[in-house]
N, C-alpha and C. Protein backbone atom coordinates (compact mmCIF):
# COMPACT_ATOMS: atom_id res chain seq x y z
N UNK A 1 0.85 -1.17 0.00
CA UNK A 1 0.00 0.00 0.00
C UNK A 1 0.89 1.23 0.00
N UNK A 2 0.52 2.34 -0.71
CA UNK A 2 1.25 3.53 -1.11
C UNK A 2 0.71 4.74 -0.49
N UNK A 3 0.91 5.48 0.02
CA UNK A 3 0.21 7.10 0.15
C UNK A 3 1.04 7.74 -0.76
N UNK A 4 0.41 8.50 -0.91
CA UNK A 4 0.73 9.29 -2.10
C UNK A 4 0.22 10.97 -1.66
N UNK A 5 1.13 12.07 -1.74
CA UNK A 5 0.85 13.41 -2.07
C UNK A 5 -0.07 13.90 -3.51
N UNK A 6 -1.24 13.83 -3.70
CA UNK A 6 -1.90 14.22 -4.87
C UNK A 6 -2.20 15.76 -5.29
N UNK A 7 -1.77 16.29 -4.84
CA UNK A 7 -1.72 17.69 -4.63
C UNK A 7 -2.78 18.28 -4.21
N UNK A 8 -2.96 19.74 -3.98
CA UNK A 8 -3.90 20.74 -3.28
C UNK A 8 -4.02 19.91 -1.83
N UNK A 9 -3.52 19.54 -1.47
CA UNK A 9 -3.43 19.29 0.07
C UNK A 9 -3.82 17.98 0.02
N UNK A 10 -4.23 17.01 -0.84
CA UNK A 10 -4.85 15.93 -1.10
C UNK A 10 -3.82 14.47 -0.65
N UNK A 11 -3.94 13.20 -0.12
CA UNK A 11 -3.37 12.70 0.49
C UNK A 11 -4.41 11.09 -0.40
N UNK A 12 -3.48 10.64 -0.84
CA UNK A 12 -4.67 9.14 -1.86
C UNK A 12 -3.65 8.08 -1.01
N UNK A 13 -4.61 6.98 -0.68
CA UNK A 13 -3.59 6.05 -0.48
C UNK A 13 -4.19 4.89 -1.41
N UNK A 14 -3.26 4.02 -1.94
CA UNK A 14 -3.39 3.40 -2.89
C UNK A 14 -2.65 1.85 -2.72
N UNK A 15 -3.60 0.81 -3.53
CA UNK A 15 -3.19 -0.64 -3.81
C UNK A 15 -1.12 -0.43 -4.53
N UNK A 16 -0.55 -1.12 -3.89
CA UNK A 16 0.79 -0.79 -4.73
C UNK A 16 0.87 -1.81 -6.15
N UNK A 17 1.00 -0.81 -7.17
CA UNK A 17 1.24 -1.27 -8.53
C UNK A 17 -0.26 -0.78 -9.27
N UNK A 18 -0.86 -0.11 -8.76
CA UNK A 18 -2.33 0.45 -9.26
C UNK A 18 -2.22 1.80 -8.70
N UNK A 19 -3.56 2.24 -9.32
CA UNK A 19 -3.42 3.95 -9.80
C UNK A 19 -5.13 4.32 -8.64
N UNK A 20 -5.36 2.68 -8.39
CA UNK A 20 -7.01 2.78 -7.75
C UNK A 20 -7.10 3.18 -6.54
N UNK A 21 -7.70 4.63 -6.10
CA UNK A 21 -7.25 4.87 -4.85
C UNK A 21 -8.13 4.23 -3.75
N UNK A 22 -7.71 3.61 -2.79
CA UNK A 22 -8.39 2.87 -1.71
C UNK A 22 -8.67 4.29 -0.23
N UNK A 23 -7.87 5.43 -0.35
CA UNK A 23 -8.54 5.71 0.50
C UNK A 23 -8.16 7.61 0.26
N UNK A 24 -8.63 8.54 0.51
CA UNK A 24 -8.31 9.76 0.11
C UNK A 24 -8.88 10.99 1.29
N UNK A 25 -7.94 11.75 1.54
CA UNK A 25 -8.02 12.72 2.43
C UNK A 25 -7.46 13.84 2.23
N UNK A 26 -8.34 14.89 2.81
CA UNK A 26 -7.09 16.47 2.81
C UNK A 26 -5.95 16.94 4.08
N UNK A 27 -5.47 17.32 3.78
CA UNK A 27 -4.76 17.32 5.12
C UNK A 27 -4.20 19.65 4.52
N UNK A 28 -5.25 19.79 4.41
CA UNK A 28 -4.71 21.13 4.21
C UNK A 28 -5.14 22.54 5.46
N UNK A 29 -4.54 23.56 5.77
CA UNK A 29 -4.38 24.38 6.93
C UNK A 29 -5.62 24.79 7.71
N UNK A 30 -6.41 24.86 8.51
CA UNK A 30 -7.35 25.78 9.27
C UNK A 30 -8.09 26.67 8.88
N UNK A 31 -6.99 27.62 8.01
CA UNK A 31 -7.59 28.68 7.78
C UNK A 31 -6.92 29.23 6.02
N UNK A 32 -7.72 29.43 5.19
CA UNK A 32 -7.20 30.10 3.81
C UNK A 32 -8.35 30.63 3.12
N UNK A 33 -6.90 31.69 2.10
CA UNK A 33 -8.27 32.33 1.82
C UNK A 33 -8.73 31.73 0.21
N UNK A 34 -10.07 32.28 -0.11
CA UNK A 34 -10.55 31.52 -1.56
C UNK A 34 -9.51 31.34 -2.73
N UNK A 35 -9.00 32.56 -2.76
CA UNK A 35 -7.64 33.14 -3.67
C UNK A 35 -6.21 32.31 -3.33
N UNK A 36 -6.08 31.95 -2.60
CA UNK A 36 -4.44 31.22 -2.16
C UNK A 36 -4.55 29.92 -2.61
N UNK A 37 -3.39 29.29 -3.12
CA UNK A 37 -2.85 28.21 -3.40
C UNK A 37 -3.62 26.78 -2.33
N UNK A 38 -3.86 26.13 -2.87
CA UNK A 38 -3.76 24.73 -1.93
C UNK A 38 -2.39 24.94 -1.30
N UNK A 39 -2.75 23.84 -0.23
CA UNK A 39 -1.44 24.00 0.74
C UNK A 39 -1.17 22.51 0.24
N UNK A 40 0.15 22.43 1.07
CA UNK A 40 1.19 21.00 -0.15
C UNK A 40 1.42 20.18 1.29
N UNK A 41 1.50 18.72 0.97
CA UNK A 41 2.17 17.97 1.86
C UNK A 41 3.36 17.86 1.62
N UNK A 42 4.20 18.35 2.42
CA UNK A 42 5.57 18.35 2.68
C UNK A 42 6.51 16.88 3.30
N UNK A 43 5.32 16.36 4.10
CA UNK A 43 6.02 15.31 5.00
C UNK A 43 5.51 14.20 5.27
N UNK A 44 5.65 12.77 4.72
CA UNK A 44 4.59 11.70 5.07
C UNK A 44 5.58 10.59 5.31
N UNK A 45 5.23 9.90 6.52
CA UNK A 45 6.04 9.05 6.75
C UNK A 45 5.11 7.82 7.46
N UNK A 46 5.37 6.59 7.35
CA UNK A 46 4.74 5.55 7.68
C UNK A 46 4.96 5.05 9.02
N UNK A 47 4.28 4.53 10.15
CA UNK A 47 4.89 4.01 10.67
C UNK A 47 5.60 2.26 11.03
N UNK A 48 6.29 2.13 11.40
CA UNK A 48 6.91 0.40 11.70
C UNK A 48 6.09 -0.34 12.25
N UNK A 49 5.03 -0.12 12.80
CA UNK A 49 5.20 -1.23 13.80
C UNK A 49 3.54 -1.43 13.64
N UNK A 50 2.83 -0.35 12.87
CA UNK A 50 1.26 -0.55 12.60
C UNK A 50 1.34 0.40 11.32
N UNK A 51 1.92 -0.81 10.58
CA UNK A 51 1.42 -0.17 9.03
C UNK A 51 0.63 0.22 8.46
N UNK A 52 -0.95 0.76 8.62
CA UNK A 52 -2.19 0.78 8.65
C UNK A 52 -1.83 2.55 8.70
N UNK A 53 -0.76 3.14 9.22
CA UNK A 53 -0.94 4.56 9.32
C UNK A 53 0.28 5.44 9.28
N UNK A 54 0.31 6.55 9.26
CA UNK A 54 1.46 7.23 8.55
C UNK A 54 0.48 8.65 9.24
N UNK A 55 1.89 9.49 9.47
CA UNK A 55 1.97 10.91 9.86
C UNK A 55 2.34 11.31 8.49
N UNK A 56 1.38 12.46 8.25
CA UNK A 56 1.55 13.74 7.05
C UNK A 56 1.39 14.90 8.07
N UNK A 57 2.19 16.03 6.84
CA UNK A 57 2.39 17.46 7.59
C UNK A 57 2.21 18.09 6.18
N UNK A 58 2.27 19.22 6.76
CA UNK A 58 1.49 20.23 5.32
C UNK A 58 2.21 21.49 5.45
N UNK A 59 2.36 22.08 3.89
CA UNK A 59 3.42 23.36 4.09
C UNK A 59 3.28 24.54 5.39
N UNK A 60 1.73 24.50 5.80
CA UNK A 60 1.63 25.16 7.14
C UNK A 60 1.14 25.21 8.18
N UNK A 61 2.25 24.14 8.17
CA UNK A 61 2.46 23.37 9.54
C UNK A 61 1.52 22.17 10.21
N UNK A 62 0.23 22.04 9.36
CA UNK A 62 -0.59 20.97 9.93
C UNK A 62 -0.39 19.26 10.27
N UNK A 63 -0.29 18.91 11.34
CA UNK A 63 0.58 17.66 11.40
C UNK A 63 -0.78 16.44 11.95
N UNK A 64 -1.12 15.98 11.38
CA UNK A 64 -2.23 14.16 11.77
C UNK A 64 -1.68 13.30 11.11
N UNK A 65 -1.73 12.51 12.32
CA UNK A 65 -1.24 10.66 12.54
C UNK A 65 -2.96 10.06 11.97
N UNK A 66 -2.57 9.72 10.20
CA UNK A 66 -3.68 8.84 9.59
C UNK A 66 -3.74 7.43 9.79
N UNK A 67 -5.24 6.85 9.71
CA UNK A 67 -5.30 5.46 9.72
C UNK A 67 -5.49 4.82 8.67
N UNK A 68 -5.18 3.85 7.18
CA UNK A 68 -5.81 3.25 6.84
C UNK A 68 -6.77 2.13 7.01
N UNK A 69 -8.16 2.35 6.39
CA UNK A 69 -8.73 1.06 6.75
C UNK A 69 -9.61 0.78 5.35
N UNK A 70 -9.47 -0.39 4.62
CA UNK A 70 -9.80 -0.73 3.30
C UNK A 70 -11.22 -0.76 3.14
N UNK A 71 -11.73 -1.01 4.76
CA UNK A 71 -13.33 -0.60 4.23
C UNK A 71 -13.44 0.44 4.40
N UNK A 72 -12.94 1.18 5.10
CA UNK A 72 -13.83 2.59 5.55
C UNK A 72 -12.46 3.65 5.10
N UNK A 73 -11.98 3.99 4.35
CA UNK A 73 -10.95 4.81 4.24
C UNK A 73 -9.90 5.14 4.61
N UNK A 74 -9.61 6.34 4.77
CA UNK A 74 -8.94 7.05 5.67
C UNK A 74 -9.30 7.72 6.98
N UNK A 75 -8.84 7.31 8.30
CA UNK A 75 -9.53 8.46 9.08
C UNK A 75 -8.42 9.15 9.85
N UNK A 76 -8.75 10.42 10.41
CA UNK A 76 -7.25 10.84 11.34
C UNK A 76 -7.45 10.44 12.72
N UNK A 77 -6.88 9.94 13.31
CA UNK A 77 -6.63 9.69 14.12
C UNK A 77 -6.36 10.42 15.22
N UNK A 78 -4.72 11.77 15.04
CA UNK A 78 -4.86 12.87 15.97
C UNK A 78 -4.35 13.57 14.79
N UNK A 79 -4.71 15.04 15.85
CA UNK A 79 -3.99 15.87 14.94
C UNK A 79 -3.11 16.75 16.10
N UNK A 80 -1.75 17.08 15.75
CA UNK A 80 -1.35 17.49 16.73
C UNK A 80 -0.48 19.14 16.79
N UNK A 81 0.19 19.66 17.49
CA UNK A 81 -0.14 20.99 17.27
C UNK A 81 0.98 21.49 16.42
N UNK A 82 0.72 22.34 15.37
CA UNK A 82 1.56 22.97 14.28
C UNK A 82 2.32 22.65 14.32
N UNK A 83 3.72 22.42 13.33
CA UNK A 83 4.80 22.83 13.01
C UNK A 83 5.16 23.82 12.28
N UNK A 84 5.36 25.37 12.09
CA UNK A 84 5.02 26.19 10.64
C UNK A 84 5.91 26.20 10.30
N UNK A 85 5.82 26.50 8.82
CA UNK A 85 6.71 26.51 7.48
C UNK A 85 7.95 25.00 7.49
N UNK A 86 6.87 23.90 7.94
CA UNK A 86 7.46 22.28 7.97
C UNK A 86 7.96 21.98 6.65
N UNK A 87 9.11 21.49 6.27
CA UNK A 87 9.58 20.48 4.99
C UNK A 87 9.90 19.33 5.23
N UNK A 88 9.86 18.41 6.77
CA UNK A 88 10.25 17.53 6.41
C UNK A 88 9.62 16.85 7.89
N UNK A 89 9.58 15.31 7.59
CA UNK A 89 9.64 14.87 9.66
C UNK A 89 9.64 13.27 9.23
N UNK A 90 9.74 12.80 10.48
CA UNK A 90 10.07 10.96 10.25
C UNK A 90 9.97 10.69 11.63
N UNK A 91 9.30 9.03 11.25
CA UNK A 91 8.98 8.87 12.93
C UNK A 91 10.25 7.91 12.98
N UNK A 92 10.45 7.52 14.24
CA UNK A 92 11.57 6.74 14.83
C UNK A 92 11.25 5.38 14.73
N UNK A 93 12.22 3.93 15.08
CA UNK A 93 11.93 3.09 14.64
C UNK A 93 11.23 2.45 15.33
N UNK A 94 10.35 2.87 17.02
CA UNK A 94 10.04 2.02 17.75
C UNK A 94 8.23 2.70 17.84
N UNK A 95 7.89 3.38 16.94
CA UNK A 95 6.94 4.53 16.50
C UNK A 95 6.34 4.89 17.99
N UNK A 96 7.55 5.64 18.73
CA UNK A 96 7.56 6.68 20.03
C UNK A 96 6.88 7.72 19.73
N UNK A 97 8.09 8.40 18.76
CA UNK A 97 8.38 9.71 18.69
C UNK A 97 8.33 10.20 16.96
N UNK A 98 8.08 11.48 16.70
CA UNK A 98 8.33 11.90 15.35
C UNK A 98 9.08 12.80 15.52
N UNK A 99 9.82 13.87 14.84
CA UNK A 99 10.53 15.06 14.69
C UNK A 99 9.96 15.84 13.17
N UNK A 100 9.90 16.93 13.54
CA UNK A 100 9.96 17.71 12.29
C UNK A 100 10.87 18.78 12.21
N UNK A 101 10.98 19.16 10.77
CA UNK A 101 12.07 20.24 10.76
C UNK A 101 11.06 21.18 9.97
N UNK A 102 11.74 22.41 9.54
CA UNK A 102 11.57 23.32 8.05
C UNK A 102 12.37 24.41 8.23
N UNK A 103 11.74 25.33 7.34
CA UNK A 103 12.84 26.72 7.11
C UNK A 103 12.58 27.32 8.29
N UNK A 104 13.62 26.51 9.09
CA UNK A 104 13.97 27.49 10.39
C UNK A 104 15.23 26.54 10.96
N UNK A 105 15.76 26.32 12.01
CA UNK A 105 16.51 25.84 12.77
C UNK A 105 16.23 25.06 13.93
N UNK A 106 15.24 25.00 14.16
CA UNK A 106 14.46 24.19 14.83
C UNK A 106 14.21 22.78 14.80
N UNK A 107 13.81 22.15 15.15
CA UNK A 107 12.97 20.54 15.84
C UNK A 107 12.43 20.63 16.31
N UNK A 108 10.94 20.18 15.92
CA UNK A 108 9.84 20.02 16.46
C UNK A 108 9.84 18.16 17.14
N UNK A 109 9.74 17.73 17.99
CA UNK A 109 9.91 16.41 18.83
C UNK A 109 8.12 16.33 19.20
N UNK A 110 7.85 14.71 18.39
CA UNK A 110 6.19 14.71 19.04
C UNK A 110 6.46 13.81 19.70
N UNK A 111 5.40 13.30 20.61
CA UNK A 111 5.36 11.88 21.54
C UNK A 111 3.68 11.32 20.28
N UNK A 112 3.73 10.14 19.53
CA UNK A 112 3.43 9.55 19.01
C UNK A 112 2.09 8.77 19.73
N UNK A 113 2.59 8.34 21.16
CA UNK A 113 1.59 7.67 22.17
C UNK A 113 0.90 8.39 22.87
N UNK A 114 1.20 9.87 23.07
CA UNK A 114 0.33 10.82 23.73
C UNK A 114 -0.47 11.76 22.97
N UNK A 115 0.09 11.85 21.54
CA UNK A 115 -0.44 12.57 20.44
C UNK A 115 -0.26 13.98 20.92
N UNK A 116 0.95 14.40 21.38
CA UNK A 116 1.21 15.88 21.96
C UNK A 116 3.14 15.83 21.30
N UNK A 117 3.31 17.16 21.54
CA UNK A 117 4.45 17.99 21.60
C UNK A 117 5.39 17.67 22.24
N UNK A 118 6.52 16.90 22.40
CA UNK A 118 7.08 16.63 23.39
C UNK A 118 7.69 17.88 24.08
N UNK A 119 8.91 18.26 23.02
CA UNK A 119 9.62 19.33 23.05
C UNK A 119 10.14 19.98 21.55
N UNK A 120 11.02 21.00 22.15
CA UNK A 120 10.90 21.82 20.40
C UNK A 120 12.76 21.99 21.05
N UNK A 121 13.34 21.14 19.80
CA UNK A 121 14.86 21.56 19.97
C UNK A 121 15.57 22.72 19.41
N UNK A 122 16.05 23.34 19.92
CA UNK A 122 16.31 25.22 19.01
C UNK A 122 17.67 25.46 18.88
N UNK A 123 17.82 25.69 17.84
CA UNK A 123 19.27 26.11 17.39
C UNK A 123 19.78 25.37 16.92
N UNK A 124 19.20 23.90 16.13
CA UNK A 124 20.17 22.69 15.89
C UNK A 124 21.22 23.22 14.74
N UNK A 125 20.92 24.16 14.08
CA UNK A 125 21.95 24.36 12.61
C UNK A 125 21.75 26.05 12.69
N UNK A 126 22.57 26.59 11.86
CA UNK A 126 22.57 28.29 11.57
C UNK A 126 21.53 28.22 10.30
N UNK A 127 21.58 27.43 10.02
CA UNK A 127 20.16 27.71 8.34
C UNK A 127 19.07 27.12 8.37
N UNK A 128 18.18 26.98 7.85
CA UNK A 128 17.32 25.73 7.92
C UNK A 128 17.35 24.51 7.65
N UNK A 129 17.14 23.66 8.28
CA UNK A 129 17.07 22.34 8.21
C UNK A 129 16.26 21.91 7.17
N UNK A 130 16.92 21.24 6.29
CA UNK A 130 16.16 20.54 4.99
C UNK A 130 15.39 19.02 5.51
N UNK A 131 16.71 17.98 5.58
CA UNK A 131 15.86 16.86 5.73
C UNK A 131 16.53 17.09 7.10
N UNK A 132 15.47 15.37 7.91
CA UNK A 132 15.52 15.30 9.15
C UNK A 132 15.66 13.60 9.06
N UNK A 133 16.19 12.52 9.80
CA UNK A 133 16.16 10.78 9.83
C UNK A 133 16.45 10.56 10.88
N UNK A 134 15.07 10.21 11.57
CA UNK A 134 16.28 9.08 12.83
C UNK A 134 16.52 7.92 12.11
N UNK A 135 17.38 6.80 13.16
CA UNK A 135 18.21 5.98 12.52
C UNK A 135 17.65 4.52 12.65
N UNK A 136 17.63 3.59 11.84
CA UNK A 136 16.97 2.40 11.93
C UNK A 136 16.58 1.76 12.74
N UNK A 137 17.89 1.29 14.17
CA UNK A 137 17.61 0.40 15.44
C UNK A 137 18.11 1.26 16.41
N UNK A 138 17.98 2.73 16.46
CA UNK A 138 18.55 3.04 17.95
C UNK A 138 17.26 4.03 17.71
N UNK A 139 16.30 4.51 18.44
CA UNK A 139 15.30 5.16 19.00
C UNK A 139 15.00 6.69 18.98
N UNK A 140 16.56 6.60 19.75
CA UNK A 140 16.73 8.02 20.26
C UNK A 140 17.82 8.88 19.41
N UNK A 141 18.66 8.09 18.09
CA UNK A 141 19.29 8.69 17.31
C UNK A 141 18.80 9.41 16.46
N UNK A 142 19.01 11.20 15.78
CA UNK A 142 19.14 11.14 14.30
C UNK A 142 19.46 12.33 13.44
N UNK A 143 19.82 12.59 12.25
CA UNK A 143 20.65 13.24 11.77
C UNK A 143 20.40 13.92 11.00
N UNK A 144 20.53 15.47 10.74
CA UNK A 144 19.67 16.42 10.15
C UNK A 144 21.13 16.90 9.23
N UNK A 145 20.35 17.44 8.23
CA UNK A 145 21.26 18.20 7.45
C UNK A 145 20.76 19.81 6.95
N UNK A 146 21.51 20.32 6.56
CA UNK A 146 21.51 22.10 6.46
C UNK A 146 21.89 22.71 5.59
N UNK A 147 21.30 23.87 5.09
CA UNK A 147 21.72 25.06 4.37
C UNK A 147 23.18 25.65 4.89
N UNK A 148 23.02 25.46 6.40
CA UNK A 148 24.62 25.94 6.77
C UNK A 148 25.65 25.02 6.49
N UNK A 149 25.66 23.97 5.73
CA UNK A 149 26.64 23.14 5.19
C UNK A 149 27.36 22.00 6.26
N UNK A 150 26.47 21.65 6.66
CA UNK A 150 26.69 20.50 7.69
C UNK A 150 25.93 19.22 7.70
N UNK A 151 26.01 18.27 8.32
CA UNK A 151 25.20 16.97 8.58
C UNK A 151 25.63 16.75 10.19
N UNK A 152 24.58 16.37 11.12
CA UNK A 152 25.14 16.82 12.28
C UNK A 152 23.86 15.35 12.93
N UNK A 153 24.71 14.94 13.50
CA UNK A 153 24.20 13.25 14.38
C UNK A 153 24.00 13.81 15.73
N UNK A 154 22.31 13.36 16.26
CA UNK A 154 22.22 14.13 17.34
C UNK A 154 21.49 12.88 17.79
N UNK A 155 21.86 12.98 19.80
CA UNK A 155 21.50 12.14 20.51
C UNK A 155 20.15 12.78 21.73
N UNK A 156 18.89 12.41 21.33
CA UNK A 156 17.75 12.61 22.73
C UNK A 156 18.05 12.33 23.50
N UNK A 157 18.55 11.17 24.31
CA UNK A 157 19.33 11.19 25.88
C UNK A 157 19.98 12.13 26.51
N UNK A 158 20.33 13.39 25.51
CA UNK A 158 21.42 14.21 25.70
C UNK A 158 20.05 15.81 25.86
N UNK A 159 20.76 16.72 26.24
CA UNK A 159 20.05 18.03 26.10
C UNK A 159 19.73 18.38 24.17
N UNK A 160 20.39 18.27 23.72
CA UNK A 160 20.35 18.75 22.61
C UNK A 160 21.02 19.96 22.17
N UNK A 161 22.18 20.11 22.71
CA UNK A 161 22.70 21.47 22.55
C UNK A 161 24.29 21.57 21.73
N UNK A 162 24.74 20.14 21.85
CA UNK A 162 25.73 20.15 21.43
C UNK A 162 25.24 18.85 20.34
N UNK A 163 25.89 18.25 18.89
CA UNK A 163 25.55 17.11 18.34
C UNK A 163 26.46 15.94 18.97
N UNK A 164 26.25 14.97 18.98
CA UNK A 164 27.35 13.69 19.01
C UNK A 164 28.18 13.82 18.01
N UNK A 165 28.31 14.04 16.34
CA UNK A 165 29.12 14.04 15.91
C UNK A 165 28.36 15.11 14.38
N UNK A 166 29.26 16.09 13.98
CA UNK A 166 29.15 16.64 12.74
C UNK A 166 29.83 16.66 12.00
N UNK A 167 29.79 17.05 10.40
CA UNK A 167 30.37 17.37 9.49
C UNK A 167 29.92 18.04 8.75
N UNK A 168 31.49 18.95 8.48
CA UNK A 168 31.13 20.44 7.62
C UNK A 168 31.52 19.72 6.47
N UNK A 169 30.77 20.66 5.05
CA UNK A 169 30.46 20.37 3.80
C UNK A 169 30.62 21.47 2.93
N UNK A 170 31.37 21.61 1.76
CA UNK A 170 31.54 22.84 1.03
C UNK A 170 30.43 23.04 0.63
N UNK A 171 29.29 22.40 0.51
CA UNK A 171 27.88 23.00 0.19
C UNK A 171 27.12 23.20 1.16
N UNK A 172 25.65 23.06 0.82
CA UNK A 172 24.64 23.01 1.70
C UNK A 172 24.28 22.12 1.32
N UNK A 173 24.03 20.93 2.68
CA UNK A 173 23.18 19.68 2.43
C UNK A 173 21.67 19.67 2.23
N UNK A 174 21.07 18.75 1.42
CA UNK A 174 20.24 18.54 0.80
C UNK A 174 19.54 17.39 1.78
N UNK A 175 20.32 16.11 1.65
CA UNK A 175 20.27 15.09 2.31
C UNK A 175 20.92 14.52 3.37
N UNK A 176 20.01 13.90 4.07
CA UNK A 176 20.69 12.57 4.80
C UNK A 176 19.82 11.59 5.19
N UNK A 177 20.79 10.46 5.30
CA UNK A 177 20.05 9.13 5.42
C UNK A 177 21.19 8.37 6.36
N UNK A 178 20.48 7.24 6.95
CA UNK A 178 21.61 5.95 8.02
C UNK A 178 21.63 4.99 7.10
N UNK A 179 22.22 4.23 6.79
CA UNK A 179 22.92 2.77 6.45
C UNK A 179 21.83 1.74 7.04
N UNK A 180 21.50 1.00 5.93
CA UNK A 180 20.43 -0.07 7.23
C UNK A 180 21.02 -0.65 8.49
N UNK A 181 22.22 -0.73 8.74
CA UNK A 181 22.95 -0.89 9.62
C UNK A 181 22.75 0.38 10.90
N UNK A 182 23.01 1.27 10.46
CA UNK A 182 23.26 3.07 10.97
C UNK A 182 24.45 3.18 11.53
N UNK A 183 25.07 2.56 10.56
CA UNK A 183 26.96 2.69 11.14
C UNK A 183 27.28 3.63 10.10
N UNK A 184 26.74 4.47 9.39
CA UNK A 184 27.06 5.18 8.47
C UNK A 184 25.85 5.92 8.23
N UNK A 185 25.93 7.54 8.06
CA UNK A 185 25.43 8.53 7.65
C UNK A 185 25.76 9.02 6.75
């Protein structure tokens, strides 16, 4: 099964290898006006451990943990409180926690089981944070990359103020990802 971004805020989830959508939802902002753009999903990620549902986020900031169900659709499940101007988020591998990033410097940290905010980590990079990954089998690992030209491995056990380990980059990173292993970033 596929979710899929269909645009204007539109969210299809679909049979994989077919175009037939089994279940379809909006996930677009609170408030807009007649004249403005659909708002875009920026961020959809599945979770491990009850495949049936996946967190989407929307260019402003709207974040619900969806359910699939083949008879009855899509339904949301929670919705939890903003992230604004979000590009990216991923839940962890033990589906705890999610994180989000966007054009800011920030981390947004959800609790997954409480359907709330955990905490908001500040200052992780000087630019905005593009992508965001925790790491396959450790929980509490994961590794963001930046406009300020870094990739920077950060540990939740820890305050969050310093990374476990970074690297500077003559560009600005785009990406990052762990190794199915996560011995490598």
């Amino acid at each position: 099964i596929n979710a899929e971004y269909m645009g204007g805020g539109r969210v299809t989830v679909h049979q994989d290898g077919t175009r037939q959508p089994l279940a379809q939802t909006e996930l677009g902002g609170t408030t807009r006006s007649v004249d403005s753009p659909p708002h875009n999903v920026l961020g959809l990620c599945w979770l491990n451990h009850y495949p049936q549902a996946f967190v989407a986020g929307s260019d402003v900031g709207k974040l619900v943990l969806l359910e699939h169900g083949a008879a009855r659709g899509a339904r949301q499940l929670y919705e939890f409180p903003s992230f604004p101007k979000l590009t990216c988020l991923h839940v962890n591998c033990t589906d705890e926690h999610f994180l989000t990033s966007g054009y800011g410097n920030d981390v947004g940290l959800y609790d997954l089981r409480e359907g709330r905010a955990a905490r908001t980590l500040r200052g992780l990079h000087t630019k905005h944070i593009n992508v965001l990954k925790f790491a396959h089998t450790s929980p509490r690992l994961f590794a963001t990359s930046s406009f300020d030209r870094s990739v920077k491995l950060w540990d939740l056990r820890t305050d969050c103020h310093r990374p476990t380990a970074s690297h500077e980059l003559e560009r600005g990173a785009v990406m990052c990802c762990f190794s199915d292993d996560d011995r490598y970033v």
